[in-house]
PDB file of N, CA and C in Angstrom:
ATOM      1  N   UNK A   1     170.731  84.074 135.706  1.00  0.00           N
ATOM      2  CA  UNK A   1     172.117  83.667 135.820  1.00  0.00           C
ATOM      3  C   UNK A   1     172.151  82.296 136.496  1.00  0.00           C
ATOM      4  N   UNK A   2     172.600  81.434 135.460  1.00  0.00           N
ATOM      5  CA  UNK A   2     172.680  79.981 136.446  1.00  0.00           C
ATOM      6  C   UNK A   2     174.725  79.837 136.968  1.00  0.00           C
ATOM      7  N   UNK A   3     174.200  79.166 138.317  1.00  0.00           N
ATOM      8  CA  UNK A   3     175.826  78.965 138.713  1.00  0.00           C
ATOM      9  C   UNK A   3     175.765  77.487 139.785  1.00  0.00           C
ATOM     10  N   UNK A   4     177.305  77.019 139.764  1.00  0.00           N
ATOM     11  CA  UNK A   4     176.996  76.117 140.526  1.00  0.00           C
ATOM     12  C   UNK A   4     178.271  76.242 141.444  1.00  0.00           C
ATOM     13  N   UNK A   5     178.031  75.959 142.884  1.00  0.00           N
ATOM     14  CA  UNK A   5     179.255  75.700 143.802  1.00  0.00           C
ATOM     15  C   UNK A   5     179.984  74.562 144.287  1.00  0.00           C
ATOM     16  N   UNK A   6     181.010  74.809 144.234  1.00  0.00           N
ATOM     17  CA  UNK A   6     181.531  73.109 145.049  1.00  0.00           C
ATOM     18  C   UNK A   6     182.677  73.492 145.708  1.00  0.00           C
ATOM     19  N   UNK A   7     183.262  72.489 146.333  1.00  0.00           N
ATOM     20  CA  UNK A   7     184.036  72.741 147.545  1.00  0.00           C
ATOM     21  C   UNK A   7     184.961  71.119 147.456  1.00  0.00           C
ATOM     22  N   UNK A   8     186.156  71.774 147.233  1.00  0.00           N
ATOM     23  CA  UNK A   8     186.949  70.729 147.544  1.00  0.00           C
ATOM     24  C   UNK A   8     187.573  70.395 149.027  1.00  0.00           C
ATOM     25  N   UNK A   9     186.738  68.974 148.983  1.00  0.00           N
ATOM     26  CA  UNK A   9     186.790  68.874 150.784  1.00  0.00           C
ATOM     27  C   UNK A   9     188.119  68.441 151.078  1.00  0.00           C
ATOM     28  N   UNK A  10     189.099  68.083 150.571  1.00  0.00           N
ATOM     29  CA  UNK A  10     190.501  67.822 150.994  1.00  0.00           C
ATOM     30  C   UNK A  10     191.189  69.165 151.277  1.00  0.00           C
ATOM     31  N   UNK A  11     190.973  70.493 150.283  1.00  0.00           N
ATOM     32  CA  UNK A  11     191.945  71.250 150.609  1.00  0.00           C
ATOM     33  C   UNK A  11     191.320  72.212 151.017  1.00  0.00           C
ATOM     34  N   UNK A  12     189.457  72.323 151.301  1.00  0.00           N
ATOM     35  CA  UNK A  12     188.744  73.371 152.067  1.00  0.00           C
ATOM     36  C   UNK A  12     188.551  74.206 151.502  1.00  0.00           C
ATOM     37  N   UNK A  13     188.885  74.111 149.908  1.00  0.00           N
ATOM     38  CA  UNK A  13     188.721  75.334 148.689  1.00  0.00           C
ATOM     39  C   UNK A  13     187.143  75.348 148.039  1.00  0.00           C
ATOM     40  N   UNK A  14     186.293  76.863 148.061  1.00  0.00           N
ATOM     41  CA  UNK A  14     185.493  76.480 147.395  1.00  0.00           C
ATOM     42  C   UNK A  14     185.369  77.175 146.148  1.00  0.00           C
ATOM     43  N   UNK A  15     184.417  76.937 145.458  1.00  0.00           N
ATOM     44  CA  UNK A  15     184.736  77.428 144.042  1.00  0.00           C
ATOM     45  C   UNK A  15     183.179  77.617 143.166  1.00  0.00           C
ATOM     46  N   UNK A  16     183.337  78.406 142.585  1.00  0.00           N
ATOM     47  CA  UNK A  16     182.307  79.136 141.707  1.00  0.00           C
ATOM     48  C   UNK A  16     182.325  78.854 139.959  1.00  0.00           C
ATOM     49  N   UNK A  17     181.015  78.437 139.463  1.00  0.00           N
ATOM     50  CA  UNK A  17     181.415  78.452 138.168  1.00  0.00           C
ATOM     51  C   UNK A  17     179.975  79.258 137.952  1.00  0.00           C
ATOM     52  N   UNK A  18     179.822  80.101 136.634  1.00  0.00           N
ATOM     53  CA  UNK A  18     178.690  80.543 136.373  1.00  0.00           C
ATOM     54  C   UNK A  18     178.895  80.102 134.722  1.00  0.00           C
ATOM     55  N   UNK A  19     177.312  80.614 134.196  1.00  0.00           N
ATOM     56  CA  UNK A  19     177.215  80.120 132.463  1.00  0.00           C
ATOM     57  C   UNK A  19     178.199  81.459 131.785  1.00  0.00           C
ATOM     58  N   UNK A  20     177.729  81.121 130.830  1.00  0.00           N
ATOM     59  CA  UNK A  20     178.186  82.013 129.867  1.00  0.00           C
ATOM     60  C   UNK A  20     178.466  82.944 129.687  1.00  0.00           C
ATOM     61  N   UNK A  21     178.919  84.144 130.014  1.00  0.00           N
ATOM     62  CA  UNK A  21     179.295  85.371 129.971  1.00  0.00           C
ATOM     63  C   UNK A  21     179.172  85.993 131.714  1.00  0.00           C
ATOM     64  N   UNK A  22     179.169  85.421 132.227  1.00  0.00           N
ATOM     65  CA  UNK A  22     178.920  85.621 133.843  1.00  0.00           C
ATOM     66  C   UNK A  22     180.055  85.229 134.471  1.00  0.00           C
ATOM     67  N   UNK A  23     181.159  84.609 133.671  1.00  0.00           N
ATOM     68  CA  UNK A  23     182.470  84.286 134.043  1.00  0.00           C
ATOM     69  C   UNK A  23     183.080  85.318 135.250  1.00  0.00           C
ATOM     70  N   UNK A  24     183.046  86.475 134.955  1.00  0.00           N
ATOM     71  CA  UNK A  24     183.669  87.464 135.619  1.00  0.00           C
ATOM     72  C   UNK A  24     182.643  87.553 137.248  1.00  0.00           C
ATOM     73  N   UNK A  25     181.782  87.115 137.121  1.00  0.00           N
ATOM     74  CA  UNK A  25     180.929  87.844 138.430  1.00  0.00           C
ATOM     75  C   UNK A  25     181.250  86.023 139.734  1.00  0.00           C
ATOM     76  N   UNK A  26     181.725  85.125 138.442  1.00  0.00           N
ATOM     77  CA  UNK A  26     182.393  83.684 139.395  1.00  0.00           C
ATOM     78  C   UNK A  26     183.348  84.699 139.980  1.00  0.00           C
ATOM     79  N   UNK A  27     184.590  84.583 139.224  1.00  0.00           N
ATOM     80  CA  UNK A  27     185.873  85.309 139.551  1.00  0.00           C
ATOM     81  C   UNK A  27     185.746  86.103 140.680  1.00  0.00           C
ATOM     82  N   UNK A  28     184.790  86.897 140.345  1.00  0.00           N
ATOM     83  CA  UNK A  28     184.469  88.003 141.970  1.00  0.00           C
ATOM     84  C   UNK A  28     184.550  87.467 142.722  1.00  0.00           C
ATOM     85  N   UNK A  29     183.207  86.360 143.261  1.00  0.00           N
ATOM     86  CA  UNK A  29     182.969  85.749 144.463  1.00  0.00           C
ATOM     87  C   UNK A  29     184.014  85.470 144.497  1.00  0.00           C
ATOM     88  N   UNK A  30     184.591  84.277 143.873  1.00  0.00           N
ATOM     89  CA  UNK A  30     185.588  83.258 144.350  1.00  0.00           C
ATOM     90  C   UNK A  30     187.098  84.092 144.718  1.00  0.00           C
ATOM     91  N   UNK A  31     187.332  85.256 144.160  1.00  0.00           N
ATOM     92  CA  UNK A  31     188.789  85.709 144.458  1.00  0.00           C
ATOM     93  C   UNK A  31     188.612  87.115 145.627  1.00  0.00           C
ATOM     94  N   UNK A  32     187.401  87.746 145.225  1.00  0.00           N
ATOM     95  CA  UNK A  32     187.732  88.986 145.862  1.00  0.00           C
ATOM     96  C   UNK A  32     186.961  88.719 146.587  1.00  0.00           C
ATOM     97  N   UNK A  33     185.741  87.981 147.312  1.00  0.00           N
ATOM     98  CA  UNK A  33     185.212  87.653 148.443  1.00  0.00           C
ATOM     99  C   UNK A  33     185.606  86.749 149.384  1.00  0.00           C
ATOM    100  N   UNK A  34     185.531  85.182 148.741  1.00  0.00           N
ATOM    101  CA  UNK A  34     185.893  83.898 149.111  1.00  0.00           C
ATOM    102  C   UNK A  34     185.058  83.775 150.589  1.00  0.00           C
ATOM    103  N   UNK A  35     185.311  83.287 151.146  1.00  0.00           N
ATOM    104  CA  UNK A  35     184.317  82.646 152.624  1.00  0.00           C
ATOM    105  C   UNK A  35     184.791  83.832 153.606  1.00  0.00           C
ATOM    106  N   UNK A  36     185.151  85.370 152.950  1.00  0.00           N
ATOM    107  CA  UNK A  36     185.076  85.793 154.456  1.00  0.00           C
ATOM    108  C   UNK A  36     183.790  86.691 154.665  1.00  0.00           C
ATOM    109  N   UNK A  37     183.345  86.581 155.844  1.00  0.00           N
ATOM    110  CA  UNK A  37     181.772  86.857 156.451  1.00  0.00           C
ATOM    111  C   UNK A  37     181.991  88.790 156.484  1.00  0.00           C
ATOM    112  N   UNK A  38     183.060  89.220 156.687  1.00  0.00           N
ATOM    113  CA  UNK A  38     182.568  90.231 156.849  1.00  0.00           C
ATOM    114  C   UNK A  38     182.716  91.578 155.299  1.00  0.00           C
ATOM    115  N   UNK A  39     183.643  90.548 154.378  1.00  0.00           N
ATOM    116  CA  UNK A  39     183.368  91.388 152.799  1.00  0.00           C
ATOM    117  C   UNK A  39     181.623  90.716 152.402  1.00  0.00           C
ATOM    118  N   UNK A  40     181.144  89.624 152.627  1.00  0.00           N
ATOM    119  CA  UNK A  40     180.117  89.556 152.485  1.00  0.00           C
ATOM    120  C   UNK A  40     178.858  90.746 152.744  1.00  0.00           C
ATOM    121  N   UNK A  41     179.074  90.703 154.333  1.00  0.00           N
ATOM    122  CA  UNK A  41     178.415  91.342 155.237  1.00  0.00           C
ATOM    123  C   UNK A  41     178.502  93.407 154.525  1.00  0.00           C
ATOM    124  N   UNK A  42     179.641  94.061 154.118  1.00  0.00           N
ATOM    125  CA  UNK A  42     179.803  94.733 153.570  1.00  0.00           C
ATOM    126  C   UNK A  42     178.585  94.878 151.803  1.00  0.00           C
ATOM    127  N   UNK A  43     179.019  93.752 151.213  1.00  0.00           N
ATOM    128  CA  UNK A  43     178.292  93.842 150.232  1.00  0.00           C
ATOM    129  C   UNK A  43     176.516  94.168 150.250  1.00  0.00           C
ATOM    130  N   UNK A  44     175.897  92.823 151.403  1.00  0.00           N
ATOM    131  CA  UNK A  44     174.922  92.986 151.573  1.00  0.00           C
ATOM    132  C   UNK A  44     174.703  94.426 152.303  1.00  0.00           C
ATOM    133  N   UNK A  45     175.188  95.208 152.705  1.00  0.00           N
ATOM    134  CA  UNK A  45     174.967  96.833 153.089  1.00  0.00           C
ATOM    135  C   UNK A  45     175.056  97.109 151.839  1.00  0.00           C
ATOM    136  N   UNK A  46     175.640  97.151 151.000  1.00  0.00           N
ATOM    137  CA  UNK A  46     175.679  98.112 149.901  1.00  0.00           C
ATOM    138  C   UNK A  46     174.181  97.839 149.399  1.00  0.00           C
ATOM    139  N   UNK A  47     173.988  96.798 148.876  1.00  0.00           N
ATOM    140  CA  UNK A  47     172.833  96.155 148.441  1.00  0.00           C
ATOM    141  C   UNK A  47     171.282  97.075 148.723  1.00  0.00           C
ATOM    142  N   UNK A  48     171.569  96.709 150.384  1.00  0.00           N
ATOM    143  CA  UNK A  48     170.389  97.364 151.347  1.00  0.00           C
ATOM    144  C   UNK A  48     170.431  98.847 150.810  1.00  0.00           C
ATOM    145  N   UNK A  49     171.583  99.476 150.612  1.00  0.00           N
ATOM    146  CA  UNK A  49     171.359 100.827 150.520  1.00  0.00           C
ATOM    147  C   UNK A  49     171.244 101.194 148.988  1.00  0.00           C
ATOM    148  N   UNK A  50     171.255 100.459 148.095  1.00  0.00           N
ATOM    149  CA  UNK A  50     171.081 100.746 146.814  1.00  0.00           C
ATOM    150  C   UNK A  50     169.791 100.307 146.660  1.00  0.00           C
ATOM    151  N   UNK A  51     169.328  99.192 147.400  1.00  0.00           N
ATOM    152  CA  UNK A  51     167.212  98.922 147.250  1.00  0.00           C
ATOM    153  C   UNK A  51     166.725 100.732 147.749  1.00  0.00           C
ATOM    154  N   UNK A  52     167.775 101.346 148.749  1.00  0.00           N
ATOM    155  CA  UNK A  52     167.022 102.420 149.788  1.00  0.00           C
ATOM    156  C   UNK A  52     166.713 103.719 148.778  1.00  0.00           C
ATOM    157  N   UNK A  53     168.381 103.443 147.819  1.00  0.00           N
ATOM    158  CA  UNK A  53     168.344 104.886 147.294  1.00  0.00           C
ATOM    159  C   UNK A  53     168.727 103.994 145.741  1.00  0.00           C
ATOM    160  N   UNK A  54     167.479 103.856 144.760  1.00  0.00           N
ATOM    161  CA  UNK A  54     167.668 103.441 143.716  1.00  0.00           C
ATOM    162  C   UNK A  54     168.397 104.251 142.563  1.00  0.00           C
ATOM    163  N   UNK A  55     168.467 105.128 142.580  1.00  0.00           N
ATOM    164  CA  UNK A  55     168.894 106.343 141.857  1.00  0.00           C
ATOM    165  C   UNK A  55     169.906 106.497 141.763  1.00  0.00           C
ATOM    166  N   UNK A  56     170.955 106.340 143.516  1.00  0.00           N
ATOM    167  CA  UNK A  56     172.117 106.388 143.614  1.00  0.00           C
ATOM    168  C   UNK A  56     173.075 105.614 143.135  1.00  0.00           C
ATOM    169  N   UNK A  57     174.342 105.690 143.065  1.00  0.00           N
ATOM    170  CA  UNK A  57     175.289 105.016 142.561  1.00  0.00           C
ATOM    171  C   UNK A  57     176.171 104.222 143.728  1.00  0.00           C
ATOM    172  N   UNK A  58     176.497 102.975 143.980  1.00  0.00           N
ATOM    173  CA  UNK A  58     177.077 102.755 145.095  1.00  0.00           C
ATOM    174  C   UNK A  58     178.101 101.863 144.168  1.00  0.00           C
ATOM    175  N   UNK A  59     179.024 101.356 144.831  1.00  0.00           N
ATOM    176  CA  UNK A  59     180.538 100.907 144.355  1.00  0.00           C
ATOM    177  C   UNK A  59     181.388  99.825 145.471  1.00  0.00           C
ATOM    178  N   UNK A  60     181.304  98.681 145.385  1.00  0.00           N
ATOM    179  CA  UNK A  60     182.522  97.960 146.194  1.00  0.00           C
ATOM    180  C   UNK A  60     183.605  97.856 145.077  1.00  0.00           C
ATOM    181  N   UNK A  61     184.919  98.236 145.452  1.00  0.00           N
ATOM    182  CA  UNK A  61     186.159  97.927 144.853  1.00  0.00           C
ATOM    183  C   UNK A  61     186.596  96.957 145.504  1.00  0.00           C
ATOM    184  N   UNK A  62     187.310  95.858 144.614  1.00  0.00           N
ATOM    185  CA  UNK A  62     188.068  94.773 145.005  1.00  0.00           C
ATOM    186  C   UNK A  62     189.361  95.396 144.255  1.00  0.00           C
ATOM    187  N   UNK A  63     190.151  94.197 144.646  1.00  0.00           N
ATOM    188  CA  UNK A  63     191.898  94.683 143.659  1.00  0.00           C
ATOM    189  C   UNK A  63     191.749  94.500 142.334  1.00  0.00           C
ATOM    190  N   UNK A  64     190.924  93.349 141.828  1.00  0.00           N
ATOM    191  CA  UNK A  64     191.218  92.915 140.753  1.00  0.00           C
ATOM    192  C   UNK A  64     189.424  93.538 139.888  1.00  0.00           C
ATOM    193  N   UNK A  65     188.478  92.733 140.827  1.00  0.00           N
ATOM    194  CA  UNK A  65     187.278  93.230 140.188  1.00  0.00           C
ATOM    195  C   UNK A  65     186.473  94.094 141.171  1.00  0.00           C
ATOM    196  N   UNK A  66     185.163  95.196 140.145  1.00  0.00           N
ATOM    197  CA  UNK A  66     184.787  95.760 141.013  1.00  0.00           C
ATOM    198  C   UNK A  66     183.413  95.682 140.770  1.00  0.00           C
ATOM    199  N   UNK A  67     182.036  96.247 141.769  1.00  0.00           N
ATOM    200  CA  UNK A  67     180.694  96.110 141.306  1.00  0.00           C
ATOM    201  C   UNK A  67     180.481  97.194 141.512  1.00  0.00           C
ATOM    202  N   UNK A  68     179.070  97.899 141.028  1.00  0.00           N
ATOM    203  CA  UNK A  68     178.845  99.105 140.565  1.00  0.00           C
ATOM    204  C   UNK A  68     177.148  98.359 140.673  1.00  0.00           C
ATOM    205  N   UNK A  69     176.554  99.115 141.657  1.00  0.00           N
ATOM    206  CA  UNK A  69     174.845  98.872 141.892  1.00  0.00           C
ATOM    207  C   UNK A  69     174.505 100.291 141.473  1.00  0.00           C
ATOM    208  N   UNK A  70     173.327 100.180 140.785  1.00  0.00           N
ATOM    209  CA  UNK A  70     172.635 101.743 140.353  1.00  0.00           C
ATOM    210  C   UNK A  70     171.708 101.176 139.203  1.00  0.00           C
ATOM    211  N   UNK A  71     170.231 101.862 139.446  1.00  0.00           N
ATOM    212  CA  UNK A  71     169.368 102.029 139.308  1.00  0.00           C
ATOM    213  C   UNK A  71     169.008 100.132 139.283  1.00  0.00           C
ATOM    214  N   UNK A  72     169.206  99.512 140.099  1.00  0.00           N
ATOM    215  CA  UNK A  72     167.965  98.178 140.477  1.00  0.00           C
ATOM    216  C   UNK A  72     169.007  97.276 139.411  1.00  0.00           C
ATOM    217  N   UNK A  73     170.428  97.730 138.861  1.00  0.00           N
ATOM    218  CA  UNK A  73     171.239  96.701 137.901  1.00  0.00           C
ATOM    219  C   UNK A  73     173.127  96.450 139.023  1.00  0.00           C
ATOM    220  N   UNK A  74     173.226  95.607 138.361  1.00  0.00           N
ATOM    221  CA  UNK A  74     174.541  95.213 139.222  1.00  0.00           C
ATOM    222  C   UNK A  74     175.765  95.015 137.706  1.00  0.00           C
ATOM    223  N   UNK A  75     176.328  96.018 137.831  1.00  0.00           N
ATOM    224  CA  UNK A  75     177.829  96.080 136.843  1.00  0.00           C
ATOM    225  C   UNK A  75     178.964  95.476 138.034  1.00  0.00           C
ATOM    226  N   UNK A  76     179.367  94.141 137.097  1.00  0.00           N
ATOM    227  CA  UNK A  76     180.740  93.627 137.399  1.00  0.00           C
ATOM    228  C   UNK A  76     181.523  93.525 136.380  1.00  0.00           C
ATOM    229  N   UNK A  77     182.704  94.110 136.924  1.00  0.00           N
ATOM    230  CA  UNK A  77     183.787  94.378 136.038  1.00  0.00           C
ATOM    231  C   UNK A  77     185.203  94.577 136.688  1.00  0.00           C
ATOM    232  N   UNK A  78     186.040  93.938 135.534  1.00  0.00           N
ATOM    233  CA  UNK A  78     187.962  93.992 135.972  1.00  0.00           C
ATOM    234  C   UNK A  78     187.947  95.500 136.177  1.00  0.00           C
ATOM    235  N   UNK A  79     188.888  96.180 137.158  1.00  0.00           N
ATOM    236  CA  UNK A  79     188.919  97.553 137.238  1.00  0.00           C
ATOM    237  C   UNK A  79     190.387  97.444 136.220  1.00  0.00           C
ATOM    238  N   UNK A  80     190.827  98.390 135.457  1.00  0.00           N
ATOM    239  CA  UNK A  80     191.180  98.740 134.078  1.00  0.00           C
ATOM    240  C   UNK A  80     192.352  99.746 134.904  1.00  0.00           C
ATOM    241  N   UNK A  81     193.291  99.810 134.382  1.00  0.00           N
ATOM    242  CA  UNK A  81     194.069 100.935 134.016  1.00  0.00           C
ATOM    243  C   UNK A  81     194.304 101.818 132.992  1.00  0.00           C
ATOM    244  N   UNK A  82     193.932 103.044 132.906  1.00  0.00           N
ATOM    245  CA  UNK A  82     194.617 103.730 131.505  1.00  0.00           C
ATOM    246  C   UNK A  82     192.895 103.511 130.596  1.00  0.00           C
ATOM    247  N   UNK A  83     192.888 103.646 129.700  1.00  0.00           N
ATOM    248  CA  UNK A  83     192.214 103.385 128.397  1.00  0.00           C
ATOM    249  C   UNK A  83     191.550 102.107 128.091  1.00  0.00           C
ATOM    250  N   UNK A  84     189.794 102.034 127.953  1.00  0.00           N
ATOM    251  CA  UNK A  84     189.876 100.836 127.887  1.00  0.00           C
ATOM    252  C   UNK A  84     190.351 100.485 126.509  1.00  0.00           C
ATOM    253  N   UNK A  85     190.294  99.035 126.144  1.00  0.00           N
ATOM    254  CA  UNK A  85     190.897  98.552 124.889  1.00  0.00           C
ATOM    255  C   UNK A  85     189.729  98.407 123.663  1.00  0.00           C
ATOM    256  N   UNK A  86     189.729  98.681 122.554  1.00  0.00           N
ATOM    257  CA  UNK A  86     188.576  98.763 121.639  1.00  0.00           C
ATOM    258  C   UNK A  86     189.142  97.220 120.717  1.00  0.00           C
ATOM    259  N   UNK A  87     188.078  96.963 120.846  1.00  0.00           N
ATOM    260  CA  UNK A  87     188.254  95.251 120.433  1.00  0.00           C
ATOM    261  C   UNK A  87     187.780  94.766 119.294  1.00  0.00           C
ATOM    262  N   UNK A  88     188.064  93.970 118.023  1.00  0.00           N
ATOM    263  CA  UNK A  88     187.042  94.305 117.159  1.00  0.00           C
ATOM    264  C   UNK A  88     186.420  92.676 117.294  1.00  0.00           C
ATOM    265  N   UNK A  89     185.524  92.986 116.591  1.00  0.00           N
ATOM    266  CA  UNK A  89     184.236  92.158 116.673  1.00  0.00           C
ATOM    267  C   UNK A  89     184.570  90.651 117.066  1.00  0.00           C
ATOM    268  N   UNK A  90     185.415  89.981 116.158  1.00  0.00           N
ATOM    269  CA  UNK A  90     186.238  88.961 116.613  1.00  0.00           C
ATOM    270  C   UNK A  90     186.308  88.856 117.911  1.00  0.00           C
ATOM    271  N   UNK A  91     186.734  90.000 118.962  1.00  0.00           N
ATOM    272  CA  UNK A  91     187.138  89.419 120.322  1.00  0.00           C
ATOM    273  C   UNK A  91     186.162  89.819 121.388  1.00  0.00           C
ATOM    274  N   UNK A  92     184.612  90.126 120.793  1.00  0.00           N
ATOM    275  CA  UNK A  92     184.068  90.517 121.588  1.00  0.00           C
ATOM    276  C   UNK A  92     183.250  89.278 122.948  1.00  0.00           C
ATOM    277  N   UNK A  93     183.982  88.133 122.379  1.00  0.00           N
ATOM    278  CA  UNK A  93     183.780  86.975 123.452  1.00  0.00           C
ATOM    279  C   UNK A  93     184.653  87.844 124.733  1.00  0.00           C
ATOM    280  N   UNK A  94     185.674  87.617 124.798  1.00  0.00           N
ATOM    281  CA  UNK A  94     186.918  87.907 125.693  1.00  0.00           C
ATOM    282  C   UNK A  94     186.255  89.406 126.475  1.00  0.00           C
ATOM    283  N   UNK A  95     185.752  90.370 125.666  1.00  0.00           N
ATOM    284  CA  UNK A  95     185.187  91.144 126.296  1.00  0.00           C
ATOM    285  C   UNK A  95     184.186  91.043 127.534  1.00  0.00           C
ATOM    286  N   UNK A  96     183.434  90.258 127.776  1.00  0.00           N
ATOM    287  CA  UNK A  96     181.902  89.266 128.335  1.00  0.00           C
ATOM    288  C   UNK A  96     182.666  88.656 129.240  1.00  0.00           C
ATOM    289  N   UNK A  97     184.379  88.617 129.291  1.00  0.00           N
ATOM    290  CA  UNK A  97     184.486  87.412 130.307  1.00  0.00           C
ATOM    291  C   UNK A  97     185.269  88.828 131.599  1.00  0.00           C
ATOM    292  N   UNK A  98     185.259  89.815 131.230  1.00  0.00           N
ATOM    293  CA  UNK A  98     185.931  90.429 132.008  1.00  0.00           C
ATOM    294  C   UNK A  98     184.328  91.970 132.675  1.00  0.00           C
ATOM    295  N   UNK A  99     183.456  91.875 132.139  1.00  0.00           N
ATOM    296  CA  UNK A  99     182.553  93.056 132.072  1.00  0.00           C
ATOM    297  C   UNK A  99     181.034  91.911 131.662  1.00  0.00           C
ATOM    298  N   UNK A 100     180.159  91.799 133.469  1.00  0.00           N
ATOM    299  CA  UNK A 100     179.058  91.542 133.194  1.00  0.00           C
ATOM    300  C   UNK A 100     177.926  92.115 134.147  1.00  0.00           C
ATOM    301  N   UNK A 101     177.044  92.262 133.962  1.00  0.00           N
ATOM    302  CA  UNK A 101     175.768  92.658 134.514  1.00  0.00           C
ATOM    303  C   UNK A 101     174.677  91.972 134.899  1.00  0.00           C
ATOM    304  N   UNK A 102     173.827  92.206 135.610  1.00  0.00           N
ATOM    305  CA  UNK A 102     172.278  91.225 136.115  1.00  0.00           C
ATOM    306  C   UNK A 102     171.503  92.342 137.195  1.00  0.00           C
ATOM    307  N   UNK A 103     170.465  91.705 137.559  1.00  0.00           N
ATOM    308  CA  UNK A 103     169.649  92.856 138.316  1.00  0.00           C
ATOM    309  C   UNK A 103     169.938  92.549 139.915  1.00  0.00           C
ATOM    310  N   UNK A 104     169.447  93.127 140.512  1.00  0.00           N
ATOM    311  CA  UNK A 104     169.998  93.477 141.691  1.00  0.00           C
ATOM    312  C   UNK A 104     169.653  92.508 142.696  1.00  0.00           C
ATOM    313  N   UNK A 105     168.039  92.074 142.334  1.00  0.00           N
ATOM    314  CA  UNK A 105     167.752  90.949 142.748  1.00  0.00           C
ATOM    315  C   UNK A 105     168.248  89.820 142.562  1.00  0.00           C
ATOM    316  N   UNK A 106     168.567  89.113 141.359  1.00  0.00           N
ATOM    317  CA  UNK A 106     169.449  88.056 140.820  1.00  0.00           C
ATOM    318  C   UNK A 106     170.612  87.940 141.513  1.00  0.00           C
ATOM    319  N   UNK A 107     171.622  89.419 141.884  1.00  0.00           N
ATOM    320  CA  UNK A 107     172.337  89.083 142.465  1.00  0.00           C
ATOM    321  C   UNK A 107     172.570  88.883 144.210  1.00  0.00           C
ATOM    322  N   UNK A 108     171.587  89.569 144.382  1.00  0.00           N
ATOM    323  CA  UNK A 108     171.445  89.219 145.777  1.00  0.00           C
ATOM    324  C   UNK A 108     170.744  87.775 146.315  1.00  0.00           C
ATOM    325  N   UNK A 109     170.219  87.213 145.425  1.00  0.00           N
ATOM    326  CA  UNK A 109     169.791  85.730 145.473  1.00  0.00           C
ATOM    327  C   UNK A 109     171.179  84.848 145.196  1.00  0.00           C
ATOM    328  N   UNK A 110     172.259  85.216 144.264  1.00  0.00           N
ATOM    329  CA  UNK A 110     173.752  85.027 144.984  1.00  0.00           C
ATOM    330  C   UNK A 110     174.075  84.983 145.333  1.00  0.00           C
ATOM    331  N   UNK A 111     174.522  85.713 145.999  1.00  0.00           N
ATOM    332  CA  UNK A 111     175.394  85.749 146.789  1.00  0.00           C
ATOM    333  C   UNK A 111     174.652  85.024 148.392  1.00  0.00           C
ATOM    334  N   UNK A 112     173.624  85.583 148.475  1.00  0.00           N
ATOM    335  CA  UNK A 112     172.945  84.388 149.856  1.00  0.00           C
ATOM    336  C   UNK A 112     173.068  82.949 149.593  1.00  0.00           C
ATOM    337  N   UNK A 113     172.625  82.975 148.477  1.00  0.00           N
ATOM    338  CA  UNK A 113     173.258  81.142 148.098  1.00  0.00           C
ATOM    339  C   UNK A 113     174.798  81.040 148.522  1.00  0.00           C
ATOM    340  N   UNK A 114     175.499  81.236 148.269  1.00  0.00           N
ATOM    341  CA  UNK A 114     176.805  81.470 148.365  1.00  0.00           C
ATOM    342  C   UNK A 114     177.321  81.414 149.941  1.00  0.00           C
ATOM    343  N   UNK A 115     176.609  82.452 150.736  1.00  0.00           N
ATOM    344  CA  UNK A 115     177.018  82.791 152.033  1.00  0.00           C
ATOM    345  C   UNK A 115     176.334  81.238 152.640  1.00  0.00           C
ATOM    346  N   UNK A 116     174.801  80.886 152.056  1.00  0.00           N
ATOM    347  CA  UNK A 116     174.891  79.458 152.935  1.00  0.00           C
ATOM    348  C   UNK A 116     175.749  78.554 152.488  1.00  0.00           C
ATOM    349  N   UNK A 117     175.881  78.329 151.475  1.00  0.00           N
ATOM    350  CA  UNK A 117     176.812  77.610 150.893  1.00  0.00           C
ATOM    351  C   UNK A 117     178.115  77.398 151.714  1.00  0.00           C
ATOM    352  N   UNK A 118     178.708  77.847 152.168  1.00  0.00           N
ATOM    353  CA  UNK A 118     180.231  78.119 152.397  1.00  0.00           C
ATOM    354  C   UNK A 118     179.875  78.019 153.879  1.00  0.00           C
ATOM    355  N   UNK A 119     178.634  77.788 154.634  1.00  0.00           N
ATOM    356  CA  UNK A 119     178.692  77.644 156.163  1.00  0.00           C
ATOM    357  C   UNK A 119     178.447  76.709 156.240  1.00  0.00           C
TER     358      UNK A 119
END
């Protein structure tokens, strides 16, 4: 997963872009984390305890997006109401921007980038 950060130094905003279908796991950081130390600090526990118990299923909910660690993979995804939507082939871009995945390591090499990043 390649991504890059920047920070607009006038208004103290920073910001996330990732490639191609990783759109949604920007969105995370940047909306449902943003620079605070202790949803960080939360995540990296989950992390620790999903390296502990690979098997298990662990879960941070945000409002908008949520992650899902289990078995050594990291599911990010919009949390949904109701039914998901069956899409046909045509829109299976739009699908990729709301529902993506990477390994556990990848993402924890993230998000530490990220946490120095923003100090």
């Amino acid at each position: 997963m390649e991504y890059e950060f920047t920070r607009n130094i006038f208004l103290g905003e920073y910001y996330v872009r990732c490639e191609m279908g990783y759109e949604v796991v920007a969105r995370w950081l940047q909306e449902e984390i943003a620079t605070s130390s202790d949803k960080i600090e939360q995540i990296n526990e989950i992390i620790s305890q999903s390296k502990s118990n690979p098997t298990k299923t662990f879960q941070y909910l945000g409002q908008e997006i949520s992650v899902v660690f289990e078995d050594g993979e990291v599911l990010i995804r919009e949390n949904c109401t109701g039914q998901p939507l069956e899409l046909e082939e045509d829109f299976s871009i739009y699908e990729s921007e709301s529902e993506s995945s990477c390994g556990l390591v990848d993402f924890e090499s993230f998000l530490a980038s990220w946490s120095e990043f923003i100090r």
